[in-house]
PDB file of N, CA and C in Angstrom:
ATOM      1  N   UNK A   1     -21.321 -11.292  27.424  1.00  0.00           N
ATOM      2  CA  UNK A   1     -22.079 -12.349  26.803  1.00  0.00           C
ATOM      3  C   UNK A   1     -21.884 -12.259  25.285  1.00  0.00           C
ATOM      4  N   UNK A   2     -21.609 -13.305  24.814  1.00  0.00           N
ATOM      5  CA  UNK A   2     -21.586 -13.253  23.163  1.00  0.00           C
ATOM      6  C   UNK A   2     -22.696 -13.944  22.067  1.00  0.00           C
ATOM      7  N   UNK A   3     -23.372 -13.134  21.761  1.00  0.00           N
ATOM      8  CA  UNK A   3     -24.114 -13.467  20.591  1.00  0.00           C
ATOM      9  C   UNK A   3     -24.562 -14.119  19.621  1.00  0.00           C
ATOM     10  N   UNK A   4     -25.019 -14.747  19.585  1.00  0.00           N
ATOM     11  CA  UNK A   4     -25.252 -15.938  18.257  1.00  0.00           C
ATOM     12  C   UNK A   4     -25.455 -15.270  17.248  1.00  0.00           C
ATOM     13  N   UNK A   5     -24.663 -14.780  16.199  1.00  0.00           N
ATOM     14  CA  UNK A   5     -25.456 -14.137  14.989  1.00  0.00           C
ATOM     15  C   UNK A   5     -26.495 -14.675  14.053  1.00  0.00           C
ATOM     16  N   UNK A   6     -27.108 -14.705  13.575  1.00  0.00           N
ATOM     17  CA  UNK A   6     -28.128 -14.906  12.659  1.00  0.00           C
ATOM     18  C   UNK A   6     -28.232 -15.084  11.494  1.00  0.00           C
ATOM     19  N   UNK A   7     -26.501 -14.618  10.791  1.00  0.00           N
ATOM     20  CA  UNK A   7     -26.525 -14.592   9.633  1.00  0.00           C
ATOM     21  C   UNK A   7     -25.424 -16.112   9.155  1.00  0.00           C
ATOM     22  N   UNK A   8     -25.846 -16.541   8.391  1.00  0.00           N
ATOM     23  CA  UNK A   8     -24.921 -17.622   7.853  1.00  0.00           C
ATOM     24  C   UNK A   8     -23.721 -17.194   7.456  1.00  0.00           C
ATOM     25  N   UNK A   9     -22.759 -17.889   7.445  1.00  0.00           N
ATOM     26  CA  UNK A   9     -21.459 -18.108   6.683  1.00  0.00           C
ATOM     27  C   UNK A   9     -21.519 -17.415   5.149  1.00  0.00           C
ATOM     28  N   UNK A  10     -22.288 -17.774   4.395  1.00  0.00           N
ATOM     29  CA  UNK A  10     -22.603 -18.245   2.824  1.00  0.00           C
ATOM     30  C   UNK A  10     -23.549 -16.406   2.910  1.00  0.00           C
ATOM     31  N   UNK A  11     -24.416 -16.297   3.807  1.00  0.00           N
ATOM     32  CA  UNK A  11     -24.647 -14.944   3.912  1.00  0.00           C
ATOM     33  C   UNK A  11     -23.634 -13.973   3.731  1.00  0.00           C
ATOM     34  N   UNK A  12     -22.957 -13.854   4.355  1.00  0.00           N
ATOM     35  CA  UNK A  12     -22.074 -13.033   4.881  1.00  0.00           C
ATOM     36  C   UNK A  12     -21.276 -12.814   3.448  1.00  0.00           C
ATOM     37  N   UNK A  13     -20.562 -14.237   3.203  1.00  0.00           N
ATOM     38  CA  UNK A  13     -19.897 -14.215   1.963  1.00  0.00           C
ATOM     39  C   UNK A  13     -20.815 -13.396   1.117  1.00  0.00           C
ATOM     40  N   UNK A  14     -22.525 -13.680   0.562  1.00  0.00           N
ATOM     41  CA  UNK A  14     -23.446 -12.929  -0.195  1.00  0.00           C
ATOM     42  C   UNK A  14     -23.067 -11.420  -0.219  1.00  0.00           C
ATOM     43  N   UNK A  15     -22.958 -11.002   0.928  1.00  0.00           N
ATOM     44  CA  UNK A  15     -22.993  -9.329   1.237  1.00  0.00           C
ATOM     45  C   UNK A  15     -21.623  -8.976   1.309  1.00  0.00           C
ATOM     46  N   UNK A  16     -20.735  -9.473   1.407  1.00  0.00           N
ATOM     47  CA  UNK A  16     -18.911  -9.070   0.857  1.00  0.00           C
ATOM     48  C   UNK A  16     -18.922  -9.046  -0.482  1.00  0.00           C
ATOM     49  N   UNK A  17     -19.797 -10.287  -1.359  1.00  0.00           N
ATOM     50  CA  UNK A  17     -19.433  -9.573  -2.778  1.00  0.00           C
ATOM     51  C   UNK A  17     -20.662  -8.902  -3.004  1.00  0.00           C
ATOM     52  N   UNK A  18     -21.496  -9.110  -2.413  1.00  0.00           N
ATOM     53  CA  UNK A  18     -22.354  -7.122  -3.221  1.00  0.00           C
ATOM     54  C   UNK A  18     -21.698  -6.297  -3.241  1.00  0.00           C
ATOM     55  N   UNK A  19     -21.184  -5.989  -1.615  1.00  0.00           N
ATOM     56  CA  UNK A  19     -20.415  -4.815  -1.407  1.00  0.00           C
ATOM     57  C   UNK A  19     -19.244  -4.678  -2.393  1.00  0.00           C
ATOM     58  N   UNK A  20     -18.415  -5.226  -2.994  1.00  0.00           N
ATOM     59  CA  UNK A  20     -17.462  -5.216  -3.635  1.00  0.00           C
ATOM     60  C   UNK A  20     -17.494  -5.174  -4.760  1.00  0.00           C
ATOM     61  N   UNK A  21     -18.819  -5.764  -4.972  1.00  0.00           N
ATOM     62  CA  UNK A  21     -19.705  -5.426  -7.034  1.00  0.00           C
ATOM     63  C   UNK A  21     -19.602  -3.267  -6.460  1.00  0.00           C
ATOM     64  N   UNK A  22     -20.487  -3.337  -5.895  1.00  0.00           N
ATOM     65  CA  UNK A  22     -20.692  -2.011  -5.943  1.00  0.00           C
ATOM     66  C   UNK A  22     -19.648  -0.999  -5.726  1.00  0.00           C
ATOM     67  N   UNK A  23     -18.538  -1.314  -5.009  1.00  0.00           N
ATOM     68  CA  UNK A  23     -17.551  -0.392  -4.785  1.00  0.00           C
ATOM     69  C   UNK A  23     -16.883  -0.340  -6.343  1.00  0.00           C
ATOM     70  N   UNK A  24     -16.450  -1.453  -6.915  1.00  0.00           N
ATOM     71  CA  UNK A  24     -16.469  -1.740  -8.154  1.00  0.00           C
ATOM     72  C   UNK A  24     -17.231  -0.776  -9.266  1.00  0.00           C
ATOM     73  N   UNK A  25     -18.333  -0.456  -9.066  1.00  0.00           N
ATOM     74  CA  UNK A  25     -19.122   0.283  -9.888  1.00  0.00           C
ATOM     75  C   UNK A  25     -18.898   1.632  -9.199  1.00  0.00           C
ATOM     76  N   UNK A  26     -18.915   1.969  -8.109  1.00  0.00           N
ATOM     77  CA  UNK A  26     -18.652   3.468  -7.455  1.00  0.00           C
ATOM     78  C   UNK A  26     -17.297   3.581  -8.570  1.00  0.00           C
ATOM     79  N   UNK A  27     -16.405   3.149  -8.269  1.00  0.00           N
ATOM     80  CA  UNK A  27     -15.189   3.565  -8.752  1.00  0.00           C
ATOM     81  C   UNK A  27     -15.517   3.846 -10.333  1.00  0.00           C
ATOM     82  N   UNK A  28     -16.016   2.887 -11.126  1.00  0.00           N
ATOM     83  CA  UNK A  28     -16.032   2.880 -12.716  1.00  0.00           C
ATOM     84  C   UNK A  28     -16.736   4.519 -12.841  1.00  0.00           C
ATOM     85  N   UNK A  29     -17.914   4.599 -12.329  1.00  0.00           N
ATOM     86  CA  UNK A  29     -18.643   5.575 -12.495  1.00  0.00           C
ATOM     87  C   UNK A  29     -17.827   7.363 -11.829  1.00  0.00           C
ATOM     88  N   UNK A  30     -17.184   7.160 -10.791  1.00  0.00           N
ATOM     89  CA  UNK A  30     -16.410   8.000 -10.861  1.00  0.00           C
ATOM     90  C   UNK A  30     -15.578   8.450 -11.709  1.00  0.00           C
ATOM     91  N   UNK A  31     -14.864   7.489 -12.079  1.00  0.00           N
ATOM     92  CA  UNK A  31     -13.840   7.628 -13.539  1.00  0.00           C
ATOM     93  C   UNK A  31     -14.197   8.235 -14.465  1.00  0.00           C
ATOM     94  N   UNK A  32     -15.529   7.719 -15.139  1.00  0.00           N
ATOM     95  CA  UNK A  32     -15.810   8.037 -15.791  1.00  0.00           C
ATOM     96  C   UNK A  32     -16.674   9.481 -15.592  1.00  0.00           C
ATOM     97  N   UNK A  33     -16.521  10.515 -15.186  1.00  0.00           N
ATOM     98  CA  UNK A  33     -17.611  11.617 -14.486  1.00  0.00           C
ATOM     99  C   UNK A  33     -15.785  12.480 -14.653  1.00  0.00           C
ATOM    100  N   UNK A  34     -14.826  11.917 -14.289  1.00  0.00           N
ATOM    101  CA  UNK A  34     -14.052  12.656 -14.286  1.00  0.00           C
ATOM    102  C   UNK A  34     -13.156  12.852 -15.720  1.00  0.00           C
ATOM    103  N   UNK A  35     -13.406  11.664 -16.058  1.00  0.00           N
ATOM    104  CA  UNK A  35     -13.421  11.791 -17.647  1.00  0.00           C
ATOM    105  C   UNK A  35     -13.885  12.531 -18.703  1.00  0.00           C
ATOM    106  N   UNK A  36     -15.291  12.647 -17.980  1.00  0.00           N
ATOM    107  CA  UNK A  36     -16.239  14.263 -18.877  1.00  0.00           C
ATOM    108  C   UNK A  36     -16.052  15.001 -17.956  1.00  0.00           C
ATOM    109  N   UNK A  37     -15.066  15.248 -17.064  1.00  0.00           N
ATOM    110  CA  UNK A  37     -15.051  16.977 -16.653  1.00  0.00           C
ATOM    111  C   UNK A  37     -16.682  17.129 -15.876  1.00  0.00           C
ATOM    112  N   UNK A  38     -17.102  15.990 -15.181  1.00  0.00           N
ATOM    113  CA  UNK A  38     -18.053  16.442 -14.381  1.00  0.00           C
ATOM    114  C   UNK A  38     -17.511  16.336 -12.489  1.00  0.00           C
ATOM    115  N   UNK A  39     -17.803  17.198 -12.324  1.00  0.00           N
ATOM    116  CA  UNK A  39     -17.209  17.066 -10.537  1.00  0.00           C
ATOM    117  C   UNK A  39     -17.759  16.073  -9.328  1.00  0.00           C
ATOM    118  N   UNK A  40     -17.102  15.111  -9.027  1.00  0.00           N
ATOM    119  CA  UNK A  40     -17.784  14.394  -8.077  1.00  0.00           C
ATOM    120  C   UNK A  40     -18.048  15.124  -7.119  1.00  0.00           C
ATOM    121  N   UNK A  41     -18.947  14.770  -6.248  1.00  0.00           N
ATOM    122  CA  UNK A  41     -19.372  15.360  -4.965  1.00  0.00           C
ATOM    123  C   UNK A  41     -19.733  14.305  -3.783  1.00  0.00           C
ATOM    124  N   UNK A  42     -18.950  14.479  -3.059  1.00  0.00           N
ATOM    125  CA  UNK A  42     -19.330  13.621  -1.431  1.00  0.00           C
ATOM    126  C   UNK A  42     -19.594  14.703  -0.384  1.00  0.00           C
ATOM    127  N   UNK A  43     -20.544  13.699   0.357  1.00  0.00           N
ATOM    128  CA  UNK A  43     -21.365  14.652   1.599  1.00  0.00           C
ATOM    129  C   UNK A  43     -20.337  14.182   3.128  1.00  0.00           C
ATOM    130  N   UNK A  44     -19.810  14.835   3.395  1.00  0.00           N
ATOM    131  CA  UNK A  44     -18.767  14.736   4.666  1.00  0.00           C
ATOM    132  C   UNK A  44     -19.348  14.978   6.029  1.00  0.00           C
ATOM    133  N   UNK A  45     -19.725  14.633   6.558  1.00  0.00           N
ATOM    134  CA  UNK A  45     -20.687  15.020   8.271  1.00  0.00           C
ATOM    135  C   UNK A  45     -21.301  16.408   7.235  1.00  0.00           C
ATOM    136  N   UNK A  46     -22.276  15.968   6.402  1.00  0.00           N
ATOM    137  CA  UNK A  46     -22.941  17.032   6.411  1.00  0.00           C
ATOM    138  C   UNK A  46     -22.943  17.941   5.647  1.00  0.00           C
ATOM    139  N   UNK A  47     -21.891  18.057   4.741  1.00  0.00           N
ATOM    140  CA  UNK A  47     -21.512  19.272   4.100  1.00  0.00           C
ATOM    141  C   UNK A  47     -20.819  19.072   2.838  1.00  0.00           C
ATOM    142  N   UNK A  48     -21.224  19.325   1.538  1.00  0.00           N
ATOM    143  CA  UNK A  48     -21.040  19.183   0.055  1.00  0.00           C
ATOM    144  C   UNK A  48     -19.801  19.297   0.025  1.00  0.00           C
ATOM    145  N   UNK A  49     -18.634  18.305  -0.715  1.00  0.00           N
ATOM    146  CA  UNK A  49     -17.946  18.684  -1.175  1.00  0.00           C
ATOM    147  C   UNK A  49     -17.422  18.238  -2.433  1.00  0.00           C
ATOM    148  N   UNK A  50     -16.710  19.375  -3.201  1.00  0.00           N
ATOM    149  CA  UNK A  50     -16.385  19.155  -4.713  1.00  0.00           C
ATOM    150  C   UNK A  50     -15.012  18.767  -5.569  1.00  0.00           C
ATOM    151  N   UNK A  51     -15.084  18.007  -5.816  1.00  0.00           N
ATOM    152  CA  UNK A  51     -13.583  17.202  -6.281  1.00  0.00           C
ATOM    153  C   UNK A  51     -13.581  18.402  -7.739  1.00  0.00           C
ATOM    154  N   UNK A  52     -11.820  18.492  -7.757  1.00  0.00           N
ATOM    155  CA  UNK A  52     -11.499  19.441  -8.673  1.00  0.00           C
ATOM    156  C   UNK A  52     -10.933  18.364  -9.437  1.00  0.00           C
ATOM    157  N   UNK A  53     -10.256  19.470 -10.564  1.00  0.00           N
ATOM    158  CA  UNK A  53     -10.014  18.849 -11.804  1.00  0.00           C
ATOM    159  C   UNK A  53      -8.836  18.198 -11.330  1.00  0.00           C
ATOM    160  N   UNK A  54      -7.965  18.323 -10.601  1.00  0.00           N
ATOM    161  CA  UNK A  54      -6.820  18.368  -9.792  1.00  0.00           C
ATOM    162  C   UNK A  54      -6.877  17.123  -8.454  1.00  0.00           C
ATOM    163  N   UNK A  55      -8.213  16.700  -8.073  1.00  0.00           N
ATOM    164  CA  UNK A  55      -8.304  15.552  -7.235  1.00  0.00           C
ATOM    165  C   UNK A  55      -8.921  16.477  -6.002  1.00  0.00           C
ATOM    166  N   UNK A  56      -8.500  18.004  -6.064  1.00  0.00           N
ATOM    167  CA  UNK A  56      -8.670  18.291  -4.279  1.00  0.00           C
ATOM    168  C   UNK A  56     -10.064  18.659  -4.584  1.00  0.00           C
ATOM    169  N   UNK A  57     -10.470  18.826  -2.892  1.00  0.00           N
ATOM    170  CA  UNK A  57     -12.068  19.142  -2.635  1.00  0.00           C
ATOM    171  C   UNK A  57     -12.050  20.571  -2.083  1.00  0.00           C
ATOM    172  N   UNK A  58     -13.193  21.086  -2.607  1.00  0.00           N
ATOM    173  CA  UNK A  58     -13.703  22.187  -2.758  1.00  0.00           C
ATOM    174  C   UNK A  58     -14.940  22.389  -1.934  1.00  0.00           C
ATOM    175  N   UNK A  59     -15.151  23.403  -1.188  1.00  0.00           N
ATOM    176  CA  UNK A  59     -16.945  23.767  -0.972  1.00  0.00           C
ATOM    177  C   UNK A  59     -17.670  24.504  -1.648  1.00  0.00           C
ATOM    178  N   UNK A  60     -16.809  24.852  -3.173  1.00  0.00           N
ATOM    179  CA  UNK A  60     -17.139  26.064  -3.949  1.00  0.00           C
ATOM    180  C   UNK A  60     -17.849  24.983  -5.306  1.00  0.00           C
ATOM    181  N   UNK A  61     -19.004  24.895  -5.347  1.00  0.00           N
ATOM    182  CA  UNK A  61     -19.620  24.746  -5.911  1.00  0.00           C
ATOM    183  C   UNK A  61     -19.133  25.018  -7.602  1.00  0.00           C
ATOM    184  N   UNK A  62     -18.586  23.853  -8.430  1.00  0.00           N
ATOM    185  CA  UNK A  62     -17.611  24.515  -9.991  1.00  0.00           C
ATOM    186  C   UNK A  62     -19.129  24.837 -11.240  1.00  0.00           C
ATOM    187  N   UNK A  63     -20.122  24.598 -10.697  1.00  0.00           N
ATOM    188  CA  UNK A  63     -21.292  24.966 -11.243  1.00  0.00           C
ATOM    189  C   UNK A  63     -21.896  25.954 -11.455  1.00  0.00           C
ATOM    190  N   UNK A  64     -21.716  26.653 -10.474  1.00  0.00           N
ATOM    191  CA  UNK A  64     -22.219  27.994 -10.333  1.00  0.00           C
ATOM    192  C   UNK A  64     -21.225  29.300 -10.404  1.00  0.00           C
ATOM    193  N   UNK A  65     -21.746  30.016 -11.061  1.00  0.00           N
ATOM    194  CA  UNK A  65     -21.205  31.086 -11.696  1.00  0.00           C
ATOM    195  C   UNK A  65     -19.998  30.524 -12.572  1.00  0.00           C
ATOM    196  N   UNK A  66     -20.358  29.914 -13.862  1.00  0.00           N
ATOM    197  CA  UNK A  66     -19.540  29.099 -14.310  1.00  0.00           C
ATOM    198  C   UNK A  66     -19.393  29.933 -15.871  1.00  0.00           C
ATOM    199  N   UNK A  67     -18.793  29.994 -16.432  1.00  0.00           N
ATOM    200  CA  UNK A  67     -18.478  31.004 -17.891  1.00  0.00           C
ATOM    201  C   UNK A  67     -19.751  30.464 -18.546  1.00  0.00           C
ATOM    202  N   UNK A  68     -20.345  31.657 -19.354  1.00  0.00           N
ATOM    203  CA  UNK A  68     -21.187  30.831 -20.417  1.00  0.00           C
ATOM    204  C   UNK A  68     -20.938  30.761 -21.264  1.00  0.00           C
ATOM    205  N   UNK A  69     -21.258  29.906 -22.484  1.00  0.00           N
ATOM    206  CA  UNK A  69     -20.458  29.612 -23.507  1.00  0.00           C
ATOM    207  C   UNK A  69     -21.423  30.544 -24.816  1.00  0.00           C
ATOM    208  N   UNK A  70     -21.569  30.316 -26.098  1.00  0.00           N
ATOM    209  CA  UNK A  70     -22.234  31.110 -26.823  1.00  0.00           C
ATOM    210  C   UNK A  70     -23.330  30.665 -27.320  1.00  0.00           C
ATOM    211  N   UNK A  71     -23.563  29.284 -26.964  1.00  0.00           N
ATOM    212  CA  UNK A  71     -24.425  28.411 -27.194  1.00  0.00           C
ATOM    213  C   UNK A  71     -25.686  28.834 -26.022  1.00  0.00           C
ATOM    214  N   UNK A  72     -24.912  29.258 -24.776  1.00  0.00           N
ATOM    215  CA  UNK A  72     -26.348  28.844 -23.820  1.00  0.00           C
ATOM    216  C   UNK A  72     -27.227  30.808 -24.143  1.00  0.00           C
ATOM    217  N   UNK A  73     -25.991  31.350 -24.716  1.00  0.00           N
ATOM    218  CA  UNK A  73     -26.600  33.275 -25.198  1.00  0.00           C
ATOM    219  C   UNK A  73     -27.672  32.891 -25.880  1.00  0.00           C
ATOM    220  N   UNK A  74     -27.420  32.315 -26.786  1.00  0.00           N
ATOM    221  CA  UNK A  74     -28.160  32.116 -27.701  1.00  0.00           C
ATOM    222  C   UNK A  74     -29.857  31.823 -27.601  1.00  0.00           C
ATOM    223  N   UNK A  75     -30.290  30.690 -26.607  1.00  0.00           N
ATOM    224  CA  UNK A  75     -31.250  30.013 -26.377  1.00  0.00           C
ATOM    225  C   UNK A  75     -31.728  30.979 -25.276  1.00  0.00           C
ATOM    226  N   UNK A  76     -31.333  32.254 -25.073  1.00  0.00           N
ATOM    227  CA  UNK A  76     -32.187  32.693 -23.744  1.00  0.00           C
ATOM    228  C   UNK A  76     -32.745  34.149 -24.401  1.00  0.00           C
TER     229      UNK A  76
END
């Protein structure tokens, strides 16, 4: 049996370009994160993972246990 959907034409079109504003902005905002040397992170079935400086993914957390600099000696 097939379905009558519910959603309009003109709907549908609505929610293809949200989706595509936003993938749009996923991407900018990635760029830019990798631009300052901050590590993206996506959750995969479950489980953190960390984009290197290099593109590959990591489960090693680049945050932790990370060099300190002389600035953070200072303030502690």
């Amino acid at each position: 049996m097939i379905k009558k959907s519910i959603l309009t034409a003109e709907q549908y079109a609505k929610i293809d370009e949200l989706v595509r504003q936003g993938s749009i902005a996923v991407d900018k905002a990635q760029d830019e994160s990798r631009r300052l040397g901050v590590p993206n992170v996506y959750s995969i079935n479950g489980r953190l993972y960390y984009e290197t400086r290099t593109g590959e993914l990591s489960v090693s957390d680049p945050g932790v246990n990370a060099p300190e600099t002389g600035d953070e000696r200072k303030s502690q």
